[in-house]
N, C-alpha and C. Protein backbone atom coordinates (compact mmCIF):
# COMPACT_ATOMS: atom_id res chain seq x y z
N UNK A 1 61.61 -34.61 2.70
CA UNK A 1 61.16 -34.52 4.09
C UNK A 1 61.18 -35.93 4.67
N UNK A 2 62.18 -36.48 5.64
CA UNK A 2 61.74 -37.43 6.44
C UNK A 2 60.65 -37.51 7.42
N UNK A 3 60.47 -38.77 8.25
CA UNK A 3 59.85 -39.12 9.19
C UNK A 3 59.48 -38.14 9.76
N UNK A 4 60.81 -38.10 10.83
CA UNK A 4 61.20 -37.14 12.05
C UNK A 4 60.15 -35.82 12.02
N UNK A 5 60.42 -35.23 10.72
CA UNK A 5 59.77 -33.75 9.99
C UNK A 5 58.77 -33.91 9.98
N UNK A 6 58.50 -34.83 9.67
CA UNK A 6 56.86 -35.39 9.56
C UNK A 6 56.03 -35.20 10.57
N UNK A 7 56.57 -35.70 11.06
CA UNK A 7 55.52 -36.17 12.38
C UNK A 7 55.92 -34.75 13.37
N UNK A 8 56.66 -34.27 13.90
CA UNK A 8 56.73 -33.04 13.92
C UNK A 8 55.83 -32.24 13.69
N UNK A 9 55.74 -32.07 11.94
CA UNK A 9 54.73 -31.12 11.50
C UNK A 9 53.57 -31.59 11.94
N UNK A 10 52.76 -32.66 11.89
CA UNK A 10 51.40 -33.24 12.03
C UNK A 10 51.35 -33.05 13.95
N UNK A 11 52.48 -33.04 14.70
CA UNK A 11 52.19 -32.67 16.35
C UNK A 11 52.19 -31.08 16.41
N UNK A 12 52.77 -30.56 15.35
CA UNK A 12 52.47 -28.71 15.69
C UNK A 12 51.14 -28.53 15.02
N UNK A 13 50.55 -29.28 13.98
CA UNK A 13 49.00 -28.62 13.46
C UNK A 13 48.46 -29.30 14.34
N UNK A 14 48.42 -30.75 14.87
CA UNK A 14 47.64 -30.89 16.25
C UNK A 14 47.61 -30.08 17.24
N UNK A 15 48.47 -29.69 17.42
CA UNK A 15 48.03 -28.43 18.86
C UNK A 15 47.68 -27.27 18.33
N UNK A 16 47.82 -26.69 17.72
CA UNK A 16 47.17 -25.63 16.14
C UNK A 16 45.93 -26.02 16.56
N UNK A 17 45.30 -27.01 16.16
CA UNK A 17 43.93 -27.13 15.92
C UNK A 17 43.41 -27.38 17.12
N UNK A 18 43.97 -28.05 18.35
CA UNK A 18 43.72 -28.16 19.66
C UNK A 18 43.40 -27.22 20.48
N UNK A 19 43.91 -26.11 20.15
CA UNK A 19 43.67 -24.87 20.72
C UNK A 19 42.11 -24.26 20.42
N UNK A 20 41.60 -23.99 21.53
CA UNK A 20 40.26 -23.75 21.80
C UNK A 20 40.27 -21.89 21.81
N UNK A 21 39.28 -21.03 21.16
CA UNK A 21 39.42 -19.82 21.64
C UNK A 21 37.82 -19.46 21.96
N UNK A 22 37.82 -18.85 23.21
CA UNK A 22 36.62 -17.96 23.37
C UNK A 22 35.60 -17.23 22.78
N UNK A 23 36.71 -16.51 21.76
CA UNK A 23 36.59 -15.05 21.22
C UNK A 23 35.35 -14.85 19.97
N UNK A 24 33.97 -14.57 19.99
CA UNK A 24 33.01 -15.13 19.14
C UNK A 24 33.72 -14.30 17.71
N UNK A 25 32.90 -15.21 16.89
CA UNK A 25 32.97 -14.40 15.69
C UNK A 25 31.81 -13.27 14.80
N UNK A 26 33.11 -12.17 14.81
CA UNK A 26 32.01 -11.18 14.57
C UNK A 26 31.89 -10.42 12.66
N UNK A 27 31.48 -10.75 11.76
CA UNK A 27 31.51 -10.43 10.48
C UNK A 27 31.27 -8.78 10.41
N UNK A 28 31.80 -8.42 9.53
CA UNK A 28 32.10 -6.83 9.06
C UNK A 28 30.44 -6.31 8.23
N UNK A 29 29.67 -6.61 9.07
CA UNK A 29 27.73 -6.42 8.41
C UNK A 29 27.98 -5.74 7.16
N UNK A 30 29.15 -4.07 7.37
CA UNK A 30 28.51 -3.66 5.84
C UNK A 30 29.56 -4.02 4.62
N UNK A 31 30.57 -4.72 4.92
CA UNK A 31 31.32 -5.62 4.19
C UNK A 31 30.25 -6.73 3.46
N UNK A 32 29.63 -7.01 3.95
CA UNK A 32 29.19 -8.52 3.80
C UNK A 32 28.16 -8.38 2.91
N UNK A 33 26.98 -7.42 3.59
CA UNK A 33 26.06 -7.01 3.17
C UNK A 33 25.91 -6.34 1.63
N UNK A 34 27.40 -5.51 1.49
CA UNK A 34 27.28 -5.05 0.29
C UNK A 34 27.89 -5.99 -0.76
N UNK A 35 28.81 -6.58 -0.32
CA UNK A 35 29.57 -8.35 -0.95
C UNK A 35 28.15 -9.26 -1.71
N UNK A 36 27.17 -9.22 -0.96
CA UNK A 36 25.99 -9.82 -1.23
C UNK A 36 24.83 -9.32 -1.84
N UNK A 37 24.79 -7.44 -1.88
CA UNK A 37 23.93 -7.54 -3.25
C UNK A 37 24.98 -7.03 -4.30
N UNK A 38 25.77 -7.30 -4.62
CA UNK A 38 27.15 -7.17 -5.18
C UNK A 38 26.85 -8.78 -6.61
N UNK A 39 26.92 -9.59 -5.46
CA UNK A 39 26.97 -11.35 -6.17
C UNK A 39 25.61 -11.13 -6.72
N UNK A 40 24.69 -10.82 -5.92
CA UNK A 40 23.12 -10.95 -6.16
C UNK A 40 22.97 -9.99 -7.97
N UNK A 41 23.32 -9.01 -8.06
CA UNK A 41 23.46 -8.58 -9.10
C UNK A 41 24.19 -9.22 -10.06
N UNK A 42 25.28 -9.53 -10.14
CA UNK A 42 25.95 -10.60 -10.82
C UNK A 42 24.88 -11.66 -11.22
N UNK A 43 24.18 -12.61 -10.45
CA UNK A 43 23.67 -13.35 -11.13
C UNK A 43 21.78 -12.92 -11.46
N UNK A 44 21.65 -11.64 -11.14
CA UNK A 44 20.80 -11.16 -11.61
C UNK A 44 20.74 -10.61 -13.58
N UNK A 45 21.95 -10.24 -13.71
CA UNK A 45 22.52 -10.08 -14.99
C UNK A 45 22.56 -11.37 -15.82
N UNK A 46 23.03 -12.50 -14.98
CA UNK A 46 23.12 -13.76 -15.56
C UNK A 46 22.08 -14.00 -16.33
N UNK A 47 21.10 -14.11 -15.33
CA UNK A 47 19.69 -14.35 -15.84
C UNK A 47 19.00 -13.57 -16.75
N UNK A 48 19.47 -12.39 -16.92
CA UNK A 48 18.61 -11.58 -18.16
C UNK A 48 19.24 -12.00 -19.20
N UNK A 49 20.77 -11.64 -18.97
CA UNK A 49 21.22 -12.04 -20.73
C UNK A 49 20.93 -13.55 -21.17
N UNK A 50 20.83 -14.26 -20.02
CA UNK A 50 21.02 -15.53 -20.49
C UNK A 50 19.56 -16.08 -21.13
N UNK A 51 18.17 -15.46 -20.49
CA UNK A 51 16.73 -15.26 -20.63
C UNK A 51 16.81 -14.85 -22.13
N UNK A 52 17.33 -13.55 -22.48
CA UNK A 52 16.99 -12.85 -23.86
C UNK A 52 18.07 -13.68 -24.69
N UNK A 53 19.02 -14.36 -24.04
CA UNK A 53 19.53 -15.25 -25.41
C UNK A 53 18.82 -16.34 -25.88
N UNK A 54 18.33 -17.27 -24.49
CA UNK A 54 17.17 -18.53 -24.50
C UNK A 54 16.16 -17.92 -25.99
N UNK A 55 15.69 -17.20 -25.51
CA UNK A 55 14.84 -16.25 -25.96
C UNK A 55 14.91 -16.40 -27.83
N UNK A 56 15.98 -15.62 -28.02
CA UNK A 56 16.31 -14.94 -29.18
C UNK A 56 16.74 -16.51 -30.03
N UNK A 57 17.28 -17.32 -29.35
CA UNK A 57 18.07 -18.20 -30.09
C UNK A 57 16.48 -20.06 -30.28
N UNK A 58 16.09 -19.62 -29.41
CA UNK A 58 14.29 -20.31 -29.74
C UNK A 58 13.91 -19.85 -30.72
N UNK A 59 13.19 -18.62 -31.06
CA UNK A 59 12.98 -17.98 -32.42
C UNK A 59 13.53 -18.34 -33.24
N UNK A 60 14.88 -18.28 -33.34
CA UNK A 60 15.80 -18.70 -34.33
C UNK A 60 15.72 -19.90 -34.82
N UNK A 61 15.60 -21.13 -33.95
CA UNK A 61 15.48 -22.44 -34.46
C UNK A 61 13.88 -23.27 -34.09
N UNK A 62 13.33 -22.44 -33.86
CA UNK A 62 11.14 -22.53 -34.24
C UNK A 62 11.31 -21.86 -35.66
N UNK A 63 12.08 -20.81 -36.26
CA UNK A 63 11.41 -20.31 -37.06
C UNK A 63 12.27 -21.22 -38.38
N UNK A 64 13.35 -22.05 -38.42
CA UNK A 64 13.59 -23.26 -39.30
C UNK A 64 14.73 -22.97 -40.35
N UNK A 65 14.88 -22.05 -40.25
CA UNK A 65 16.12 -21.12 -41.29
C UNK A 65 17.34 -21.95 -41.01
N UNK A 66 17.73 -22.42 -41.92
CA UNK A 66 18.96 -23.61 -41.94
C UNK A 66 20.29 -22.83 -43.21
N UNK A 67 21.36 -22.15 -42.15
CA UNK A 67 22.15 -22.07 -42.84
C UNK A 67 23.40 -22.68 -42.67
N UNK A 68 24.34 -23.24 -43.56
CA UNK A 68 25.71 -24.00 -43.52
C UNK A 68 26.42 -23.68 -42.45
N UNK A 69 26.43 -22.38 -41.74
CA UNK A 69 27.55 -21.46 -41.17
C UNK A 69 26.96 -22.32 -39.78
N UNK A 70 25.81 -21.62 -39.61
CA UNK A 70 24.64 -22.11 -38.38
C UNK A 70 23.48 -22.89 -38.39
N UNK A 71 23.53 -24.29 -38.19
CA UNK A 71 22.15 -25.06 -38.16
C UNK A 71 21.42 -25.20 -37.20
N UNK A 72 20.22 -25.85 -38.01
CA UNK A 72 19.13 -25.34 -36.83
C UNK A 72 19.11 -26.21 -35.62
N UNK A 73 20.06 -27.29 -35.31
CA UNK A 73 20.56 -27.98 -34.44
C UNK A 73 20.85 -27.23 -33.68
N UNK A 74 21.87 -26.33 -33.66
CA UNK A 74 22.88 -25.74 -32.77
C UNK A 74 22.18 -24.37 -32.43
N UNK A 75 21.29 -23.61 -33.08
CA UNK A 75 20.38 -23.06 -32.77
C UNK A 75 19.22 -23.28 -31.65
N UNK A 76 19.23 -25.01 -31.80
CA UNK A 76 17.76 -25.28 -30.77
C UNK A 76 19.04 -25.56 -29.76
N UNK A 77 20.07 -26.05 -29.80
CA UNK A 77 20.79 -26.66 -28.38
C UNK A 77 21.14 -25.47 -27.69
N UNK A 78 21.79 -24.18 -28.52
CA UNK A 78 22.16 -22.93 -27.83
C UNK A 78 20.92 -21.89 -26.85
N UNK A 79 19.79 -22.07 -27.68
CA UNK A 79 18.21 -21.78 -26.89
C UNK A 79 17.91 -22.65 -25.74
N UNK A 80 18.01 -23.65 -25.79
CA UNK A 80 17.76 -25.03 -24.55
C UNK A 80 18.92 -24.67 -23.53
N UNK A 81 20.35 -24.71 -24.05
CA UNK A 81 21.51 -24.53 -23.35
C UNK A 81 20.92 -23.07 -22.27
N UNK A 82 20.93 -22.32 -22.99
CA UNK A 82 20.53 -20.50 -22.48
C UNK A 82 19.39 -21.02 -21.32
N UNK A 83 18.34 -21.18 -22.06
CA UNK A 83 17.44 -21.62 -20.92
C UNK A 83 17.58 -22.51 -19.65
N UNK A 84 18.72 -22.99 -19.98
CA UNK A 84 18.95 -24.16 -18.40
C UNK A 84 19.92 -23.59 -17.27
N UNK A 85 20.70 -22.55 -18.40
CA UNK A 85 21.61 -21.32 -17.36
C UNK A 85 20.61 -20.25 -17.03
N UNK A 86 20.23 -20.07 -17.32
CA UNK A 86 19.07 -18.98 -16.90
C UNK A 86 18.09 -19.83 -15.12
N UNK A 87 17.94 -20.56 -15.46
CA UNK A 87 17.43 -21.27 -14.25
C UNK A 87 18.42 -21.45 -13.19
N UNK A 88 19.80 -21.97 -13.64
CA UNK A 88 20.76 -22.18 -12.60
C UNK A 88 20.96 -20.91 -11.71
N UNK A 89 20.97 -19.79 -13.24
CA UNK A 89 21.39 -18.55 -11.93
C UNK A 89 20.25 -17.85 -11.18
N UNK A 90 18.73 -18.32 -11.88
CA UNK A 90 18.09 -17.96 -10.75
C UNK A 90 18.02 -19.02 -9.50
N UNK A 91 18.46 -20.00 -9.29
CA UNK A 91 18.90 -21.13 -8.09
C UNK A 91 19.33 -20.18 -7.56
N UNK A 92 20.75 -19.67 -8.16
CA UNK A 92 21.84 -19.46 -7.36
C UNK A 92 21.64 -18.16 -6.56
N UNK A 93 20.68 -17.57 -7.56
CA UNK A 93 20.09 -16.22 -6.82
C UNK A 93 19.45 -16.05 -5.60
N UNK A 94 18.71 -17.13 -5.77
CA UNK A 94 17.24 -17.23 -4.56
C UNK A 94 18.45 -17.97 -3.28
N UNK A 95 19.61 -19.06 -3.50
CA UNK A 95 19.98 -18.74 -2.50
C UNK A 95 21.00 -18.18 -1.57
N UNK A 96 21.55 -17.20 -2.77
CA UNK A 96 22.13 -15.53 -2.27
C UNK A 96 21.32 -14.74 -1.41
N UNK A 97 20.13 -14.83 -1.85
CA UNK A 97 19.00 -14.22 -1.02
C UNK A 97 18.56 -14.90 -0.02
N UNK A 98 18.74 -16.23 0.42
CA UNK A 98 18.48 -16.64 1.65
C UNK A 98 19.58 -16.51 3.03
N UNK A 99 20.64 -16.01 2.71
CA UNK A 99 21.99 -15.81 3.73
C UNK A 99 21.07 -14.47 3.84
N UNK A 100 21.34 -14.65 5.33
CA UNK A 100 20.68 -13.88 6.20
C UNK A 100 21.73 -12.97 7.65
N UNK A 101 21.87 -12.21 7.20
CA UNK A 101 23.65 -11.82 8.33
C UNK A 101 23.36 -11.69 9.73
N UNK A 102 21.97 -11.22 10.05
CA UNK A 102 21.77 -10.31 11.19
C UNK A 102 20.99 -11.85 11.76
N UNK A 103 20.62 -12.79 11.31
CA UNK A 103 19.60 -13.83 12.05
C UNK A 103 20.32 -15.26 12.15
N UNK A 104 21.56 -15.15 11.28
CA UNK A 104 21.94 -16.56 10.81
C UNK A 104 23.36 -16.64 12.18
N UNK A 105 23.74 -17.82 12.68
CA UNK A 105 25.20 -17.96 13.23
C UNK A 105 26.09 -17.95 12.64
N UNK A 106 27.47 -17.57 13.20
CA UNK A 106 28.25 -17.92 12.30
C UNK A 106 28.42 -19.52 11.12
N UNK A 107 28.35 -19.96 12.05
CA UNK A 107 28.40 -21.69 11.37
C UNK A 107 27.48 -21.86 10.28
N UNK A 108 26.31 -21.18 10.61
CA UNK A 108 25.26 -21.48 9.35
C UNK A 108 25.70 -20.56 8.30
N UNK A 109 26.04 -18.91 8.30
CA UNK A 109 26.08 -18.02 7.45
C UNK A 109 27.74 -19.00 6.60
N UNK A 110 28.62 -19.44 7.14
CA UNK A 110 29.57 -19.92 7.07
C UNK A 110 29.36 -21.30 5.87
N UNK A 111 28.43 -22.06 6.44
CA UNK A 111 28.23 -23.15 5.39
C UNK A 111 27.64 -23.05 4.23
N UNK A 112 26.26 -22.17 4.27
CA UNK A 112 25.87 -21.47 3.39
C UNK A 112 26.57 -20.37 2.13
N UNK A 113 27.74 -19.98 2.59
CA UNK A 113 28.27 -18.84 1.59
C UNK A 113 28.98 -20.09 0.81
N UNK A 114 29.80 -21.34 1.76
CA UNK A 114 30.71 -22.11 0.98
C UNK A 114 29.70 -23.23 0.43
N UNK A 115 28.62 -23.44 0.38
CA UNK A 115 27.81 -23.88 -0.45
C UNK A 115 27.26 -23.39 -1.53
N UNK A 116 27.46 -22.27 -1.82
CA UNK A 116 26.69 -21.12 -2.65
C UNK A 116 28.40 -21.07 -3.34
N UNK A 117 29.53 -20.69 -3.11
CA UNK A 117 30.57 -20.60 -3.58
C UNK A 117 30.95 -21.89 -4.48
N UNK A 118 30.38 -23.40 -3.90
CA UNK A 118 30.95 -24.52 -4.05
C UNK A 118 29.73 -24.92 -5.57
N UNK A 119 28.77 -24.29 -5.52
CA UNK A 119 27.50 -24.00 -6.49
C UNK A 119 28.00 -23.59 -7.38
N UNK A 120 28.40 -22.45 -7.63
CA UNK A 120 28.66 -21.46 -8.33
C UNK A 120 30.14 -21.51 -9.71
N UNK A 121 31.00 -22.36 -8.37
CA UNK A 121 31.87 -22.85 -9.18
C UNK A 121 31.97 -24.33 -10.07
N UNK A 122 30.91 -24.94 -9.75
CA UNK A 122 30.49 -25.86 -10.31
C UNK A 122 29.69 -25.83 -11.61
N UNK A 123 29.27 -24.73 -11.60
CA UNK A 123 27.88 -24.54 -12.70
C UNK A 123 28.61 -23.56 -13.73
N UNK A 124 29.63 -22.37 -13.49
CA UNK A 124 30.67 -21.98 -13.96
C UNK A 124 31.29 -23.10 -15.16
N UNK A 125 31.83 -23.84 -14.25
CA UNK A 125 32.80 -24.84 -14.83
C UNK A 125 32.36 -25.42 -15.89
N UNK A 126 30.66 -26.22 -15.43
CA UNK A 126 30.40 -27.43 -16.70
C UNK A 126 29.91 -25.74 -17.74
N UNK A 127 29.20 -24.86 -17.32
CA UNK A 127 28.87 -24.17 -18.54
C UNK A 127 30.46 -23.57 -19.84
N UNK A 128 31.31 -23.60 -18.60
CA UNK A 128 32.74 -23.35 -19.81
C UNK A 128 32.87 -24.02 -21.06
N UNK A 129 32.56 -25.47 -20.08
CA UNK A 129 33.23 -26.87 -21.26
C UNK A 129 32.08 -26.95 -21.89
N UNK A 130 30.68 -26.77 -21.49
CA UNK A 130 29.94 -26.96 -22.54
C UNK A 130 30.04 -25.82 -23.57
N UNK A 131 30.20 -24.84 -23.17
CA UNK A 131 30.54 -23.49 -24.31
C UNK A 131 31.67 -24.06 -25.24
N UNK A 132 32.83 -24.85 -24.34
CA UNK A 132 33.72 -24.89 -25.39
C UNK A 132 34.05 -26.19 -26.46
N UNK A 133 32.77 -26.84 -25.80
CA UNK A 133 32.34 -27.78 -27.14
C UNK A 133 31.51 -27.41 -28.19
N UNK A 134 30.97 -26.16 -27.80
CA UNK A 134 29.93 -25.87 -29.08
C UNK A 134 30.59 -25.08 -29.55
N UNK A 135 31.55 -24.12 -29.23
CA UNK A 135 32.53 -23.01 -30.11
C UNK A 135 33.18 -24.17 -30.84
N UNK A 136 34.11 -25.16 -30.50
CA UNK A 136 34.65 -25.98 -31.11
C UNK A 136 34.28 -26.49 -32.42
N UNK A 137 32.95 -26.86 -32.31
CA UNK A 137 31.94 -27.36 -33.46
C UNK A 137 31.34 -26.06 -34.33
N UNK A 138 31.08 -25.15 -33.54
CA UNK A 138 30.73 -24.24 -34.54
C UNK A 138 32.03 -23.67 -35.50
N UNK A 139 33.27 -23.55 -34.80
CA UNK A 139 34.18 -22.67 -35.50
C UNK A 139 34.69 -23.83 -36.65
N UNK A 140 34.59 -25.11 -36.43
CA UNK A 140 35.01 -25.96 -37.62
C UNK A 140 33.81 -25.87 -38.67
N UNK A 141 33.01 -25.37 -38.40
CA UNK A 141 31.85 -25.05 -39.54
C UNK A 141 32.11 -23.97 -39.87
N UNK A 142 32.56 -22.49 -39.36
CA UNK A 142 32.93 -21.60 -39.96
C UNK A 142 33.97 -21.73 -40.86
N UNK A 143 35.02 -22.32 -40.50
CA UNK A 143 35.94 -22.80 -41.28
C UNK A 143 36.03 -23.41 -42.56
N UNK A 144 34.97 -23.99 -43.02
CA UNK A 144 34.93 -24.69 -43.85
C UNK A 144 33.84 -23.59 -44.75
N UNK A 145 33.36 -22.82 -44.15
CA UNK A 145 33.05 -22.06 -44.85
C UNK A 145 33.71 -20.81 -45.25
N UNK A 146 34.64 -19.88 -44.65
CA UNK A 146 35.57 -18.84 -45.27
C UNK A 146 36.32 -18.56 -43.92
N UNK A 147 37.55 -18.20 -44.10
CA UNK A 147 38.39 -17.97 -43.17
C UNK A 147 38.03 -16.52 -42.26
N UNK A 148 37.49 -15.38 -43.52
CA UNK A 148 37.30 -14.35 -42.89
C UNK A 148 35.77 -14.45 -41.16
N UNK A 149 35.13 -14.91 -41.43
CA UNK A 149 33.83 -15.60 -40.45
C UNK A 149 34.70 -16.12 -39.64
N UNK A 150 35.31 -17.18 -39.73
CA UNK A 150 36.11 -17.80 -38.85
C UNK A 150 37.13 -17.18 -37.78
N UNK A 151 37.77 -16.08 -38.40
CA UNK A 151 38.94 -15.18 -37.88
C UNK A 151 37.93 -14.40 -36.86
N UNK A 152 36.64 -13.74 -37.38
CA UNK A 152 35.66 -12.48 -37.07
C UNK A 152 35.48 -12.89 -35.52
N UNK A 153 34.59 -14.39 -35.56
CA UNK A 153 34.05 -14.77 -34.09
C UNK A 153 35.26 -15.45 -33.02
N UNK A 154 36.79 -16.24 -33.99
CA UNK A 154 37.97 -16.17 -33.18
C UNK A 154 37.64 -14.72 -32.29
N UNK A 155 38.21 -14.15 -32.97
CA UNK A 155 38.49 -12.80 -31.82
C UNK A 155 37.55 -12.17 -31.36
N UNK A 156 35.92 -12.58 -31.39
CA UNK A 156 35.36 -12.00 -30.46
C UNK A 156 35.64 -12.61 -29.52
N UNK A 157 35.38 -14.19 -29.55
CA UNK A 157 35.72 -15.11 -28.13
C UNK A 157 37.11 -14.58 -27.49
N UNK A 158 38.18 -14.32 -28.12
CA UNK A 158 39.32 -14.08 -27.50
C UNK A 158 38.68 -12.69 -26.74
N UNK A 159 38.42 -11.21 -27.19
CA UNK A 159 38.11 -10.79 -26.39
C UNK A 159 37.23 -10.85 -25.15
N UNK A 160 36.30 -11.76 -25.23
CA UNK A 160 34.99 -12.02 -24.18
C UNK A 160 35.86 -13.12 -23.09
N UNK A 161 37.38 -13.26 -23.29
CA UNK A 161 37.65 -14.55 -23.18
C UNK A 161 38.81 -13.50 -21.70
N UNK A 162 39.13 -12.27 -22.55
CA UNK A 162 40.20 -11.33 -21.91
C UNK A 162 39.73 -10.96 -20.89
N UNK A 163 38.07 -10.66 -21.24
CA UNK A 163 37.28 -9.48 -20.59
C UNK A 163 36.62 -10.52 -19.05
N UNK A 164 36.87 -11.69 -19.41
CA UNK A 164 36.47 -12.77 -18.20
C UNK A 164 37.23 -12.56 -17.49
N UNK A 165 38.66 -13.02 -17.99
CA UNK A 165 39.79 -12.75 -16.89
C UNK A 165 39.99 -11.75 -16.36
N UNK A 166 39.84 -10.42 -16.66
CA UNK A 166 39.61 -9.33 -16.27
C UNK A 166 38.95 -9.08 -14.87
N UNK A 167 37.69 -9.66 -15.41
CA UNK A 167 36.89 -9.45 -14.12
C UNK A 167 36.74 -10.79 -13.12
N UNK A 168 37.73 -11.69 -13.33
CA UNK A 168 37.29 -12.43 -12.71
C UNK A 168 38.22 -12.43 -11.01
N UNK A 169 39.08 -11.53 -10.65
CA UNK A 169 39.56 -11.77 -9.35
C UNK A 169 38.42 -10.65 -8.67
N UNK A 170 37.68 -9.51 -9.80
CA UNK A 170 36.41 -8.74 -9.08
C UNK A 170 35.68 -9.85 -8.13
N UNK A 171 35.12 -10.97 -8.77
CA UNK A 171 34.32 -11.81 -8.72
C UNK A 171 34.75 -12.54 -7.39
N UNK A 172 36.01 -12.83 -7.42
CA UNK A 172 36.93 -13.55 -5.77
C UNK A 172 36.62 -12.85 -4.95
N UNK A 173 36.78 -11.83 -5.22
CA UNK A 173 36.80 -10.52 -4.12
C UNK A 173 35.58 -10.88 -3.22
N UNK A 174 34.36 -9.96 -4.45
CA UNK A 174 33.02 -10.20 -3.96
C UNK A 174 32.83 -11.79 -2.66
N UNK A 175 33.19 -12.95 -3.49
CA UNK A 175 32.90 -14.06 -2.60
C UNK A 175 33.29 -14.46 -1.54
N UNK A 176 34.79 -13.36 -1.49
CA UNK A 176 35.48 -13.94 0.18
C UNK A 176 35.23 -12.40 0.88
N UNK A 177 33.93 -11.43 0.44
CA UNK A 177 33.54 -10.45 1.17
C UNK A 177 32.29 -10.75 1.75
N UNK A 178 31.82 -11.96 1.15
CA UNK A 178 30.69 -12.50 1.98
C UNK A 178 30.45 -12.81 3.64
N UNK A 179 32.23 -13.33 3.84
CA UNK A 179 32.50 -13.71 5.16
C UNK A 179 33.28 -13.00 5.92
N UNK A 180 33.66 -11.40 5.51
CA UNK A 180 34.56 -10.76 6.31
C UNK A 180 34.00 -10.61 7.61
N UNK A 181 35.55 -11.42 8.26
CA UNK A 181 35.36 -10.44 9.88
C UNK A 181 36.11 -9.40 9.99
N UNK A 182 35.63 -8.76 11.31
CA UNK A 182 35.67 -7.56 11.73
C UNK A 182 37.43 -7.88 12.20
């Protein structure tokens, strides 16, 4: 692309964006509405499993049982870990529940969903890599202990791994139904 093209393109998105319209914006209420206890459930789920894992995996490393496969390290970090996602998604919950359709402007309902989106994918993300530093470390401990253990929890992760991708353009959906217009 030369100059010429260039600048061209950057004088047609200037008048693109120059252009002023009247026309208010009006969101699709029961689009939106149901988009939103849709997410709200989503991270309502978050929080239980992630609660009864906190939960289950505390017990586990209060009660001191130290085996080769699983130590009680990775036991207390996976309980601590659980417990700090469990809080994020009730954040993220309480402010799913503050977008408000019928009271809010566009501009506010607008900044709010892409703040809650911009949340969401953030807290997503570091919980991946932190998952996939502790699978990392745990599966080289399985390993060294028998291949069959090792192979067993491989392919659960691969399936839990399928079953993400699966649902995860559900999940797009839901978030760009937050803001449908009419």
């Amino acid at each position: 692309m030369n100059l010429d093209e260039l600048k061209k393109s950057m004088s047609t998105l200037d008048d693109i964006l120059a252009q002023k319209t009247n026309e208010p914006i009006n969101f699709n209420t029961a689009t939106c509405d149901s988009a939103q206890s849709r997410v709200a459930k989503q991270y309502r789920k978050g929080i239980l499993n992630s609660s009864i894992l906190a939960v289950v995996f505390t017990i586990l490393w209060l009660s001191g049982t130290d085996e080769s496969a699983f130590p009680v390290a990775m036991k207390g970090f996976l309980g601590i870990f659980m417990a700090v996602v469990a809080v994020v998604y009730m954040l993220l919950y309480r402010s799913i529940k503050k977008i408000k359709l019928a009271t809010s402007t566009p501009m506010q309902m607008m900044k709010q969903v892409a703040s809650l989106r911009l949340y969401t994918l953030v807290a997503e993300i570091f919980f991946a890599v932190v998952l996939a530093v502790f699978f990392t470390i745990f599966l080289s401990n399985l390993w060294a202990l028998g291949s069959y253990t090792f192979w067993l929890v491989a392919g659960a992760l691969l399936v839990s791994l399928i079953i993400a991708f699966i649902m995860l353009p559900k999940k797009i959906k839901d978030f760009r139904e937050l803001t449908a217009i009419d």
